[in-house]
Protein backbone atom coordinates (compact mmCIF):
# COMPACT_ATOMS: atom_id res chain seq x y z
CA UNK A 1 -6.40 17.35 -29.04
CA UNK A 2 -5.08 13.65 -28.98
CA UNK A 3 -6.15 11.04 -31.41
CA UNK A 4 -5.02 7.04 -32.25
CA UNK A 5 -3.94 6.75 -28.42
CA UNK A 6 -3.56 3.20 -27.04
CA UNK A 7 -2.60 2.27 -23.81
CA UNK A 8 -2.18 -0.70 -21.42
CA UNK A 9 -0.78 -0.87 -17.86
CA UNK A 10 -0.32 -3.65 -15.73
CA UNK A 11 0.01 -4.32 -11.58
CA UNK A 12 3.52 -2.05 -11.66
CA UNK A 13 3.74 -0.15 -14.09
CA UNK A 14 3.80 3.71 -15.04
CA UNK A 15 2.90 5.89 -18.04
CA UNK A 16 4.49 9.24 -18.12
CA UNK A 17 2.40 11.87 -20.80
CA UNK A 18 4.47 14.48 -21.58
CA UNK A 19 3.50 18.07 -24.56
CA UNK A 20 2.95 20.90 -24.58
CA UNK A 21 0.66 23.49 -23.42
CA UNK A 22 -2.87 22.39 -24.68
CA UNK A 23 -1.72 18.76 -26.23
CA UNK A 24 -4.56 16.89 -23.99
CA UNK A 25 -2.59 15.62 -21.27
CA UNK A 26 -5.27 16.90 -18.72
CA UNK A 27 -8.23 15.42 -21.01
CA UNK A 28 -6.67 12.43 -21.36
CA UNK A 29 -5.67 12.04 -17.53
CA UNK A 30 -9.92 13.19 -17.31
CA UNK A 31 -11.29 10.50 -19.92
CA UNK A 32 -9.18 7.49 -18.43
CA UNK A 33 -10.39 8.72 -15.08
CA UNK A 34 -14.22 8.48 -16.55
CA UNK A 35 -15.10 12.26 -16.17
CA UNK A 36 -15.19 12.69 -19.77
CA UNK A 37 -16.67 10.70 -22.30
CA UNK A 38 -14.14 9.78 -25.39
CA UNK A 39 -15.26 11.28 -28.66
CA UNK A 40 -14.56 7.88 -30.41
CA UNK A 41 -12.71 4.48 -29.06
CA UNK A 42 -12.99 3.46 -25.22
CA UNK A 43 -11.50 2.76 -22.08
CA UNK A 44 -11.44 -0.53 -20.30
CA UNK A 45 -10.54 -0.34 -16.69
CA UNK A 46 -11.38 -3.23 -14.64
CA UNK A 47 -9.77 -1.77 -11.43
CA UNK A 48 -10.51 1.59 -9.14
CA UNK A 49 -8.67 4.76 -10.26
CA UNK A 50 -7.99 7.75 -8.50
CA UNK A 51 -7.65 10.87 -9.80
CA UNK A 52 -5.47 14.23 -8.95
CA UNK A 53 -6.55 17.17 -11.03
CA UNK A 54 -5.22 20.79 -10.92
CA UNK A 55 -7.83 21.39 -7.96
CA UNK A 56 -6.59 20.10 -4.90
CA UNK A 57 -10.16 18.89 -3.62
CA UNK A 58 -9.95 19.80 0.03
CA UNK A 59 -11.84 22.18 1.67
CA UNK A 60 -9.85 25.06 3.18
CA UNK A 61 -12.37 25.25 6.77
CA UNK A 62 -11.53 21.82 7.71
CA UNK A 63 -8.50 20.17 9.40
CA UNK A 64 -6.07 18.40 6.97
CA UNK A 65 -7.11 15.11 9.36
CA UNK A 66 -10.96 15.83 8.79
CA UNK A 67 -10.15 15.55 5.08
CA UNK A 68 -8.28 12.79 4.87
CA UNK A 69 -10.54 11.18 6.83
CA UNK A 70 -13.15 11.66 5.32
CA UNK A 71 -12.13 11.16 1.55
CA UNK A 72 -10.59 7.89 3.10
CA UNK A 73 -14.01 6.97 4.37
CA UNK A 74 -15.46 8.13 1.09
CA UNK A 75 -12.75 5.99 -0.57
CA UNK A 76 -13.69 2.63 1.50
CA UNK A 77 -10.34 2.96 3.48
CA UNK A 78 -9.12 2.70 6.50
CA UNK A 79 -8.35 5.95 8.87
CA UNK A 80 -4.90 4.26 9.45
CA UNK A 81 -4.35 4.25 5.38
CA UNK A 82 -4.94 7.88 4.95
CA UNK A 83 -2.55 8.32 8.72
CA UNK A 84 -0.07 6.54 6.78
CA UNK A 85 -0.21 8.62 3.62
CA UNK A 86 0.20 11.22 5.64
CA UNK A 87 3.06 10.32 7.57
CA UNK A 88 4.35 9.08 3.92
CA UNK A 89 4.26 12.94 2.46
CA UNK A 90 5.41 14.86 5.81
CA UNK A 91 2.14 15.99 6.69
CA UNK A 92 1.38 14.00 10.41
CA UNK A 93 2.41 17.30 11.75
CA UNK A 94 -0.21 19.40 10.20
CA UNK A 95 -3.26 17.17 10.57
CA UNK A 96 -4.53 19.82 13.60
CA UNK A 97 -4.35 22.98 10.80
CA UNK A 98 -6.78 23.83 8.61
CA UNK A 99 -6.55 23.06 5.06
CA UNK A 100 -7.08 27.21 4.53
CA UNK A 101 -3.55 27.69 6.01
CA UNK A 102 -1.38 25.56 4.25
CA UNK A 103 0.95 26.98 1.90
CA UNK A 104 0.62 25.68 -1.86
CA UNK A 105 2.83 22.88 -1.43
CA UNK A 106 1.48 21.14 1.87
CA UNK A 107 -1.99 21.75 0.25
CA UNK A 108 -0.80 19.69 -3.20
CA UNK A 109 0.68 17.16 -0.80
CA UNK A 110 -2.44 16.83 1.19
CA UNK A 111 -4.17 16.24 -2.05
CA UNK A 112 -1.34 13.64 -3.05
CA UNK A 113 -2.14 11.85 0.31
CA UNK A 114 -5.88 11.83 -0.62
CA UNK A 115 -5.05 10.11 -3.47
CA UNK A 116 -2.41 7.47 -2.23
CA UNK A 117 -4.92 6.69 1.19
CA UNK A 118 -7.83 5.90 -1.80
CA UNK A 119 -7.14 2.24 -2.13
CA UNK A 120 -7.19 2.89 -5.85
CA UNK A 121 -4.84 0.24 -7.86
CA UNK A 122 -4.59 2.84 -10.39
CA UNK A 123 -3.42 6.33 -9.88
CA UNK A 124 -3.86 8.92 -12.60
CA UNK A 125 -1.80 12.43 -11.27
CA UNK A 126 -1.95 15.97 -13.35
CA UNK A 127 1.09 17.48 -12.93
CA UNK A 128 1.63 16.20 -9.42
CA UNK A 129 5.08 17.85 -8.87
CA UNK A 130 3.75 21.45 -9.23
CA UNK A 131 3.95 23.58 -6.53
CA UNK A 132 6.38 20.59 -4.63
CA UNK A 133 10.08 22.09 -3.35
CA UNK A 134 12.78 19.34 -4.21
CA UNK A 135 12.25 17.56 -0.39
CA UNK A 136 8.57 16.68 -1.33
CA UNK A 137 9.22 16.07 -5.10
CA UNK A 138 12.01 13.28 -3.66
CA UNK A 139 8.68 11.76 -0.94
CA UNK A 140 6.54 12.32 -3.91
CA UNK A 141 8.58 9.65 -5.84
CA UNK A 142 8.81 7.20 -2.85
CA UNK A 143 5.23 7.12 -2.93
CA UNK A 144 5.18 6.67 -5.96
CA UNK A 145 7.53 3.75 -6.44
CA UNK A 146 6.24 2.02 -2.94
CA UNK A 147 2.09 2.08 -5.07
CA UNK A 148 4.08 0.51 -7.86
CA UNK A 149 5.84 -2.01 -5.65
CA UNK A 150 2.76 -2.80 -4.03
CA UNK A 151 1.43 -3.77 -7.90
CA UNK A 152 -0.44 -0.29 -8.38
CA UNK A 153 -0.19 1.56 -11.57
CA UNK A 154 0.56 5.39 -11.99
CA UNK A 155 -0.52 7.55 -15.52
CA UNK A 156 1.53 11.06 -14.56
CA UNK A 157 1.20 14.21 -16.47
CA UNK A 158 4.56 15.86 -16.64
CA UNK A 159 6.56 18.69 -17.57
CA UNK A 160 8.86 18.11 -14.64
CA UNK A 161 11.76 15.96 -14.27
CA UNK A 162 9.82 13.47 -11.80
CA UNK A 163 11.41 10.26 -11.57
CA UNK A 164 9.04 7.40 -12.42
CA UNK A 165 11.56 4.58 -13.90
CA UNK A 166 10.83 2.35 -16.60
CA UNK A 167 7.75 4.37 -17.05
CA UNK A 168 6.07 3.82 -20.73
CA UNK A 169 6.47 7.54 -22.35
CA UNK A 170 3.18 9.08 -24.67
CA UNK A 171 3.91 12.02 -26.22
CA UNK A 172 1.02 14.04 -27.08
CA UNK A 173 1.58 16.92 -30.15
CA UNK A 174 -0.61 19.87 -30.41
C-alpha cells in the first residue's frame, strides 16, 4: 500500500504512477476516481473524472456503436463525441460488430473511446497500453495529448513506455 501521497493537476497536465506489482497504483487510480474510500487524508476534485479499470466495461452482445452510445448518453455527451472517439482510436470501422468479437486490443480501445467520448476533464487510465500493438499505443498517445491540449488532465498507470510528456512522475514502493 501507498501512504503520504499528494497530488495536484491542473487544465493540461499528466501524472504518470509507475511500481511494482502490488504498490497501489490500481487503488490509487480507484480512490481518486471515488470508488474507494481513503483510509486517512482526502481527495478534492472539483471536476468530472473518468475512469478505465482493468475491465473493459462493454458488454460483449452489443454493437461497439450501441456502447458507445450509450455510455456517451450515460456520460451527458453527444453521439457525435463518442463517433469522434471512435474515429480517433481506429474503431469507425467496427461500430456494426459486436463487442463479443473483438480481439483484446479493439476491445481495450473501445473502452479507451468510452472514456475519451465521457466529457470528463479528468481522465484516470489503469494500464491503458495493455493489450495495444505499437499502431494503437502511437493513437493512444494522440488522444492523449489532443485531452491535454484541450486543458484535460490524464493520471496513467504504467509499466509501459507510453509517452505522456512533461508528465509529473509518483513512484509508488511496495
Amino acid at each position: 500500500m501507498f501512504e503520504d501521497v499528494s497530488l495536484a493537476l491542473g487544465p493540461g497536465q499528466a501524472c504518470r504512477v509507475t511500481g511494482a506489482n502490488g504498490a497501489g497504483k490500481s487503488t490509487l487510480l480507484r480512490v481518486l476516481a471515488g470508488l474507494l474510500d481513503p483510509v486517512a487524508g482526502s481527495v478534492r476534485r472539483t471536476v468530472r473524472a473518468a475512469w478505465l479499470g482493468h475491465d473493459n466495461a462493454l458488454k460483449s452482445g452489443r454493437t461497439l456503436g450501441h456502447e458507445l452510445a450509450f455510455w456517451a448518453r450515460l456520460d451527458g455527451a453527444s453521439a457525435m463525441a463518442s463517433a469522434d472517439a471512435a474515429a480517433a482510436l481506429d474503431l469507425t470501422p467496427l461500430l456494426g460488430l459486436p463487442v463479443g468479437v473483438l480481439s483484446h486490443g479493439q476491445r481495450r480501445r473501445a473502452a479507451l473511446a468510452r472514456v475519451a467520448a465521457s466529457g470528463a476533464e479528468v481522465w484516470l487510465l489503469d494500464e491503458p497500453e495493455a493489450g495495444l500493438d505499437v499502431r494503437s499505443t502511437t493513437r493512444l498517445e494522440a488522444t492523449l495529448a489532443a485531452h491535454r491540449r484541450q486543458g484535460g488532465a490524464v493520471v496513467v498507470a504504467a509499466h509501459g513506455a507510453l509517452a505522456l510528456p512533461d508528465a509529473i512522475p509518483l513512484a509508488l514502493s511496495s
